[in-house]
Protein backbone atom coordinates (compact mmCIF):
# COMPACT_ATOMS: atom_id res chain seq x y z
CA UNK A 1 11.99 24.26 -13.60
CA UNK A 2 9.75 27.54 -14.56
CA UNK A 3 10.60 29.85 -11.60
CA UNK A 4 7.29 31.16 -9.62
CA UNK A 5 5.81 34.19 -9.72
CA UNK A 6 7.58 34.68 -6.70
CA UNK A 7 10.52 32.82 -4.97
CA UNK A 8 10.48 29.78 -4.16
CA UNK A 9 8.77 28.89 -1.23
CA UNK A 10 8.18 24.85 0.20
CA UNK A 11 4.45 25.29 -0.04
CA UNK A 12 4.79 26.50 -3.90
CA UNK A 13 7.48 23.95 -4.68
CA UNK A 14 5.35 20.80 -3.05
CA UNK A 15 2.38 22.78 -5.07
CA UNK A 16 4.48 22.70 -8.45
CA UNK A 17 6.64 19.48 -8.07
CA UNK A 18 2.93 17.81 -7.09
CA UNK A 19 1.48 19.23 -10.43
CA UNK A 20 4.61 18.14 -12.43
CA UNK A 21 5.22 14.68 -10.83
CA UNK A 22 1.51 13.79 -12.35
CA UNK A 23 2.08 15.01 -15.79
CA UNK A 24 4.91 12.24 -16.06
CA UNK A 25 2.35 9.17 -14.36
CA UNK A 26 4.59 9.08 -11.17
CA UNK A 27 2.80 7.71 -8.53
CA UNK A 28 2.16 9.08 -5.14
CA UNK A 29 3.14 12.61 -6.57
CA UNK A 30 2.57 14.33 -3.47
CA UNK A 31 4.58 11.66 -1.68
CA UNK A 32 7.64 11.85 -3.98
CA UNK A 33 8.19 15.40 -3.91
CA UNK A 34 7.97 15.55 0.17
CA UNK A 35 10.52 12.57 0.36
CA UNK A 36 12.95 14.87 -1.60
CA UNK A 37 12.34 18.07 -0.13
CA UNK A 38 12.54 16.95 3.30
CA UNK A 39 15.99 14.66 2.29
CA UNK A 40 17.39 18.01 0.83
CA UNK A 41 16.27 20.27 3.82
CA UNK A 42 17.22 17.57 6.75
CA UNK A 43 13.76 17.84 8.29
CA UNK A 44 11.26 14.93 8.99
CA UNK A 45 8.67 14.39 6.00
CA UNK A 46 5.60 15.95 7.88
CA UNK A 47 7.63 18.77 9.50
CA UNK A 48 7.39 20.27 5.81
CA UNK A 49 3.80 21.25 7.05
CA UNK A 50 5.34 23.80 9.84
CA UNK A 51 7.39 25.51 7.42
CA UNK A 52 5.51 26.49 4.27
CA UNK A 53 6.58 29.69 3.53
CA UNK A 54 10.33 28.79 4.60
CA UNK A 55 12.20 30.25 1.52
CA UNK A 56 14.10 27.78 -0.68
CA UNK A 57 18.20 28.40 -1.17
CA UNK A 58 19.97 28.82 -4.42
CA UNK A 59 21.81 25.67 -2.69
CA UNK A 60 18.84 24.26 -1.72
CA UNK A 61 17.30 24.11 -5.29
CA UNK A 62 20.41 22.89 -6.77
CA UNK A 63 19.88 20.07 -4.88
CA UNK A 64 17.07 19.59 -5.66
CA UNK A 65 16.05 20.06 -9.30
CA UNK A 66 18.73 16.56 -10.38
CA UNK A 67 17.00 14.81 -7.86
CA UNK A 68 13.21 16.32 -9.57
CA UNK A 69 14.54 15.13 -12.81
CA UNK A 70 15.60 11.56 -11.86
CA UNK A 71 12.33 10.92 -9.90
CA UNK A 72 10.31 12.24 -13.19
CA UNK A 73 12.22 9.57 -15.21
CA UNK A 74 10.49 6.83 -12.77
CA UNK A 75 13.86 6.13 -10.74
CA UNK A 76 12.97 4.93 -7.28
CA UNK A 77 13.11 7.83 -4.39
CA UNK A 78 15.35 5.41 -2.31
CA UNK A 79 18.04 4.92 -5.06
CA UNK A 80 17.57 8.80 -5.32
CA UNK A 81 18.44 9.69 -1.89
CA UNK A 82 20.56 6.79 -1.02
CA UNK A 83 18.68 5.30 2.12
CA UNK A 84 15.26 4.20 3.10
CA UNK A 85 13.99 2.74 6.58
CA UNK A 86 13.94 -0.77 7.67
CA UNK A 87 12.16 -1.08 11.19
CA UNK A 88 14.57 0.14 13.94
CA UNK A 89 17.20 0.78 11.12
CA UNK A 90 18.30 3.02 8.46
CA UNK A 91 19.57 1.30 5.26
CA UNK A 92 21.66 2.68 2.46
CA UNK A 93 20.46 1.68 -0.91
CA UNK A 94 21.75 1.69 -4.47
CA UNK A 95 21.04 0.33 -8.04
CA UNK A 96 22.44 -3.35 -7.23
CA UNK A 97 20.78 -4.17 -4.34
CA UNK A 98 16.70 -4.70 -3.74
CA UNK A 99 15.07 -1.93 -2.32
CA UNK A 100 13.39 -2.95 1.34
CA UNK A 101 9.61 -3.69 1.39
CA UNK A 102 6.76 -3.28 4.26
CA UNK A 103 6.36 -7.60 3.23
CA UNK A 104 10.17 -7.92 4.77
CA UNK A 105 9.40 -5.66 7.39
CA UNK A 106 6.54 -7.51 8.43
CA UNK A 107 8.66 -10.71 7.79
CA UNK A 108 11.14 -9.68 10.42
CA UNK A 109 8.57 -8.75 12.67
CA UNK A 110 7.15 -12.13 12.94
CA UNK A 111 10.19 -14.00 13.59
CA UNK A 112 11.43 -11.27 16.39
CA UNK A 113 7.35 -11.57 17.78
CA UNK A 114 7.64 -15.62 17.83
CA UNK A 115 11.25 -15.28 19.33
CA UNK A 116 10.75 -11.90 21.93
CA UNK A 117 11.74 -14.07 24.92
CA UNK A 118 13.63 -16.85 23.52
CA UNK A 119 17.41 -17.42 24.50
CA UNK A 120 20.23 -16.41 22.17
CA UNK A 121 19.57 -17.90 18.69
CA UNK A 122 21.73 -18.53 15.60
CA UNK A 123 20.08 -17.07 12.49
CA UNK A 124 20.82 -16.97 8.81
CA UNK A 125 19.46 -14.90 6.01
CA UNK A 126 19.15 -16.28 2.97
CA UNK A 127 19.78 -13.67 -0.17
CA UNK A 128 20.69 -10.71 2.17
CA UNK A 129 20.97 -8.32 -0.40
CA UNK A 130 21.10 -4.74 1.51
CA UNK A 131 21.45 -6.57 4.62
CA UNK A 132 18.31 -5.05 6.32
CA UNK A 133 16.94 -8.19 7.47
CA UNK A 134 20.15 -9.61 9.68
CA UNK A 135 20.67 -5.70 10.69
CA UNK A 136 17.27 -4.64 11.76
CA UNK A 137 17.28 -8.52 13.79
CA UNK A 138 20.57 -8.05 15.08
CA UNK A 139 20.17 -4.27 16.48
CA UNK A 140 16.54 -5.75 18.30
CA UNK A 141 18.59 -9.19 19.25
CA UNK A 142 22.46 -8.18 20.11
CA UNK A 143 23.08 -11.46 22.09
CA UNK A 144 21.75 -13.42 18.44
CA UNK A 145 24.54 -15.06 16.34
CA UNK A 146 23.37 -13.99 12.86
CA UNK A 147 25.11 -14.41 9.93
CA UNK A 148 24.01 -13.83 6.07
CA UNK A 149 24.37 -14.94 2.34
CA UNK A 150 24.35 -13.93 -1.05
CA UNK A 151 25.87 -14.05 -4.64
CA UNK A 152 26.18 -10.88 -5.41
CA UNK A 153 30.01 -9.34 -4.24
CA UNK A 154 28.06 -5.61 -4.52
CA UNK A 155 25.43 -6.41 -2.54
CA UNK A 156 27.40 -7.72 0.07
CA UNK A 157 29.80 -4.87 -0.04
CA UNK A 158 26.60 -2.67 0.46
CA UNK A 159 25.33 -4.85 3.31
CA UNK A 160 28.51 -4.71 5.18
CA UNK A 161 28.28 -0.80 4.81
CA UNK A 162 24.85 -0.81 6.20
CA UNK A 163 26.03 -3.10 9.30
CA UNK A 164 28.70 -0.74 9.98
CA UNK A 165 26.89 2.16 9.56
CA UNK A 166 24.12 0.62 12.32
CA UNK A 167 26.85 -0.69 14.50
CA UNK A 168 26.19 -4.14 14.51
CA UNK A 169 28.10 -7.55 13.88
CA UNK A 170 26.91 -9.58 11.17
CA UNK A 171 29.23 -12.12 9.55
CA UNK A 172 28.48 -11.68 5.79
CA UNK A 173 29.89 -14.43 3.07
CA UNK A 174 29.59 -15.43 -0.74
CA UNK A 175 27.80 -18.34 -0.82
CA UNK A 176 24.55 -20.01 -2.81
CA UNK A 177 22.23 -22.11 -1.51
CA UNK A 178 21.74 -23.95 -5.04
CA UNK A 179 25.65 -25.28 -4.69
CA UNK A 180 26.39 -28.56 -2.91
CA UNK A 181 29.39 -26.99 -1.73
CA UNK A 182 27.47 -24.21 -0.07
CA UNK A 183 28.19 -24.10 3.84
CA UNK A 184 30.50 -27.09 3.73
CA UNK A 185 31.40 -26.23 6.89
CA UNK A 186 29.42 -28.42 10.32
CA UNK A 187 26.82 -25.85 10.85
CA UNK A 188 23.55 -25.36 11.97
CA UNK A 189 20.65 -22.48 12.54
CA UNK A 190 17.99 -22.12 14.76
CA UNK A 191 16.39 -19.96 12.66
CA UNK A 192 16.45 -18.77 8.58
CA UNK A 193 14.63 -16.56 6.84
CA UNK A 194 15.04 -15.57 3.56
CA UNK A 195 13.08 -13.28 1.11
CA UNK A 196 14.26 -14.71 -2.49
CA UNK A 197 13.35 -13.64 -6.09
CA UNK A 198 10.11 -14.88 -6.41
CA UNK A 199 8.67 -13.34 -9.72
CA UNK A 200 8.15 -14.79 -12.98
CA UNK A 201 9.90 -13.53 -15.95
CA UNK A 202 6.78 -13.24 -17.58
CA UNK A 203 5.10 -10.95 -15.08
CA UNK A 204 7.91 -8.70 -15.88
CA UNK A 205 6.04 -6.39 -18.43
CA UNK A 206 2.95 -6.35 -15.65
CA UNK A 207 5.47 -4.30 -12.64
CA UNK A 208 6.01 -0.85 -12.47
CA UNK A 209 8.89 1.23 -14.85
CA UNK A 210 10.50 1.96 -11.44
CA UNK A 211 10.69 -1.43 -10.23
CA UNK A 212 11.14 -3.24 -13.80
CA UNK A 213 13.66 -0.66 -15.07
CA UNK A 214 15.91 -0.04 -11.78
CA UNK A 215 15.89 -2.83 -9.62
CA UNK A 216 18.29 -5.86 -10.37
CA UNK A 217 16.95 -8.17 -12.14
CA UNK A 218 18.46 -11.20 -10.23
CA UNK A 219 16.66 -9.98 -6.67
CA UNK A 220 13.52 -9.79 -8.59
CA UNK A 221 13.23 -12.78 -10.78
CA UNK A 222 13.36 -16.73 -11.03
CA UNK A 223 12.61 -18.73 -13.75
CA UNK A 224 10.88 -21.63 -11.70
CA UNK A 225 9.28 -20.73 -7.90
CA UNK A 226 9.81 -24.15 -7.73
CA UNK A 227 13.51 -24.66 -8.11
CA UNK A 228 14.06 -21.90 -5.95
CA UNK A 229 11.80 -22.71 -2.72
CA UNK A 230 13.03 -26.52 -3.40
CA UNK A 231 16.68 -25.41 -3.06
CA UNK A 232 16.39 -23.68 -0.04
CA UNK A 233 13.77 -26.64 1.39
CA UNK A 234 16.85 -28.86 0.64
CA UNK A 235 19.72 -26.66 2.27
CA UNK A 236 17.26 -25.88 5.27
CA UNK A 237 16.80 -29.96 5.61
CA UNK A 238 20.55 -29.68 6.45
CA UNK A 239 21.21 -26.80 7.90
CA UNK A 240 18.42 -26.12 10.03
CA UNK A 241 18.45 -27.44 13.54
CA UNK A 242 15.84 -29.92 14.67
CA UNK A 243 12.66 -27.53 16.17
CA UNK A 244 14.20 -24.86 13.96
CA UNK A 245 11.86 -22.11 12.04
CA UNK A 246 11.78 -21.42 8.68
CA UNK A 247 10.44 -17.86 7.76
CA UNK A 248 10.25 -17.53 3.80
CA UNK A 249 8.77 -14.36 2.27
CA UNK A 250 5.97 -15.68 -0.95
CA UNK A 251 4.56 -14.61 -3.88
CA UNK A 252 1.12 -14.01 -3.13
CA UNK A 253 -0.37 -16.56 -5.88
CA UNK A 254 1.95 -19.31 -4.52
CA UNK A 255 1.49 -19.86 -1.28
CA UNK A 256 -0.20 -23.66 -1.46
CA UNK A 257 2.47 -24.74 -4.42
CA UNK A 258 5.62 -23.63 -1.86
CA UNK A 259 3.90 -25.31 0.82
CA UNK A 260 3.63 -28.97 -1.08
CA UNK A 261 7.56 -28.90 -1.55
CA UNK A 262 7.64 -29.45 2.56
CA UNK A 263 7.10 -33.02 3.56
CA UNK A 264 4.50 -32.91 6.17
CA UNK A 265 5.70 -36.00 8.02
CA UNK A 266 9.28 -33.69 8.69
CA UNK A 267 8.00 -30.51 8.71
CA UNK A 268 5.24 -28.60 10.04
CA UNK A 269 3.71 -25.16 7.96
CA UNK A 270 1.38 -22.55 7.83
CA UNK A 271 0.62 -19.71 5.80
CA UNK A 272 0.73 -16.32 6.63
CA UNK A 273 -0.97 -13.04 5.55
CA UNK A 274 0.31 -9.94 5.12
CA UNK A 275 -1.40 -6.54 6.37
CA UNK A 276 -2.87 -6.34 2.72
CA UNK A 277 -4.48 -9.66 3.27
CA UNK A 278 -2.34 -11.78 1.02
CA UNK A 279 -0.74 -15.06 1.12
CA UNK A 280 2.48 -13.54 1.79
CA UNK A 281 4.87 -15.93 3.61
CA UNK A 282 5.40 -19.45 5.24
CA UNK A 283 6.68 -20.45 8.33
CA UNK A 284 8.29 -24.18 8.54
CA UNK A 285 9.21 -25.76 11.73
CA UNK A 286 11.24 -28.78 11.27
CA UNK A 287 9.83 -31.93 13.37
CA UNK A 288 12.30 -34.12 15.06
């Protein structure tokens, strides 16, 4: 990091970090190098714009230049800083677990809007991974019984972090929807949602170097759409009550192939866009 003319400054870092961040093809250079200062300083992202000629540390440069250097390499700014937002929550992320989406945002939004004034539900999530989507329901839903799944120990070790660290109650558990032992126990939901790996190993080479080369591979991927929607079509058939929802988050190109694993005579669909206009998710009720 060539030192300025003069010391550093925010305004000539964001200038210089800006100019640097698009010599390596990051993305959103501007974007990146706000998201860092403003983690290092402890300041909302856009109060960086009231402060321009606030001098930078020795301390605070330290800080900063590892975090410059990992970002240049193409390594996600959550994974970076350790945390990203989630709706009404804040959720700590590391390599291991998916980093949250807007899709999953808006996901959770729909089931909360369809459910604002329905009595207390029981909900499970599906792949929980970080645990954002039973947290951020939870914290707008207290009175909601919500438990969550997934097969990876370290994600659920992260998840239970993240419920801790948002003070809520989830009951987290080890468990896989494609096993026929998987919730052996008598129980049902009112409601599931799930966002599960829904890309193709052969659009791998097509994503991003931050997504392809950071993010685990097992949240990302699936080797048939249609073994994975089928399995948790099956598990829902059992587990979810009778007038129960279904929320699953899509890829965008298979929207009508999900939908024709869902018997119409049992269960009732649509599809769902998200705010980019994409056939982004189904909704399931299951018929009596």
């Amino acid at each position: 990091m060539s030192k300025p003319t003069s010391e550093w400054t925010v305004l000539s870092m964001l200038k210089w970090a800006t100019d640097y961040f698009d010599d390596k093809g990051i993305k959103n250079s501007r974007f990146s190098i706000e998201w860092l200062l403003s983690h290092v300083l402890s300041i909302k992202r856009l109060d960086l714009y009231l402060i321009f000629d606030r001098p930078l540390t020795n301390e605070d440069l330290a800080t900063l230049k590892p975090f410059i250097k990992r970002r240049a390499a193409h390594e996600p700014l959550q994974y970076i800083t350790g945390e990203t937002d989630f709706l009404n929550t804040k959720i700590k992320v590391k390599p291991g677990v998916l980093i949250p989406r807007m899709e999953t945002e808006q996901l959770v939004e729909m089931l909360l809007l369809e459910h604002d004034n329905s009595e207390a539900k029981t909900v499970l999530d599906i792949g929980t991974g970080s645990g954002c989507i039973p947290i951020a329901i939870k914290k707008e839903k207290p009175d909601w019984k919500v438990k969550a799944t997934d097969i990876s120990d370290a994600a659920l070790d992260i998840a239970k972090s993240n419920a801790s660290y948002n003070e809520v109650e989830i009951d987290f558990f080890r468990d896989d929807v494609f096993s026929n032992k998987a919730f052996s126990k008598e129980v049902e939901f009112d409601l599931i949602i799930s966002n599960p790996p829904y890309i193709l190993e052969e659009e791998r080479e097509a994503l991003d170097d931050e997504v392809k080369n950071y993010e685990p591979a097992q949240a990302l991927f699936c080797k048939s759409t249609d073994l994975m929607y089928r399995a948790i079509h099956d598990f829902s058939c059992q587990k979810l009550k009778n007038e129960g929802k279904l929320y699953l988050e899509l890829h965008e190109n298979n929207g009508d192939e999900v939908n024709a694993i869902f018997n119409k005579e049992k269960w009732s669909t649509r599809i769902r866009k998200d705010y980019d206009g994409k056939n982004r998710f189904l909704v399931a009720k299951k018929m009596k």
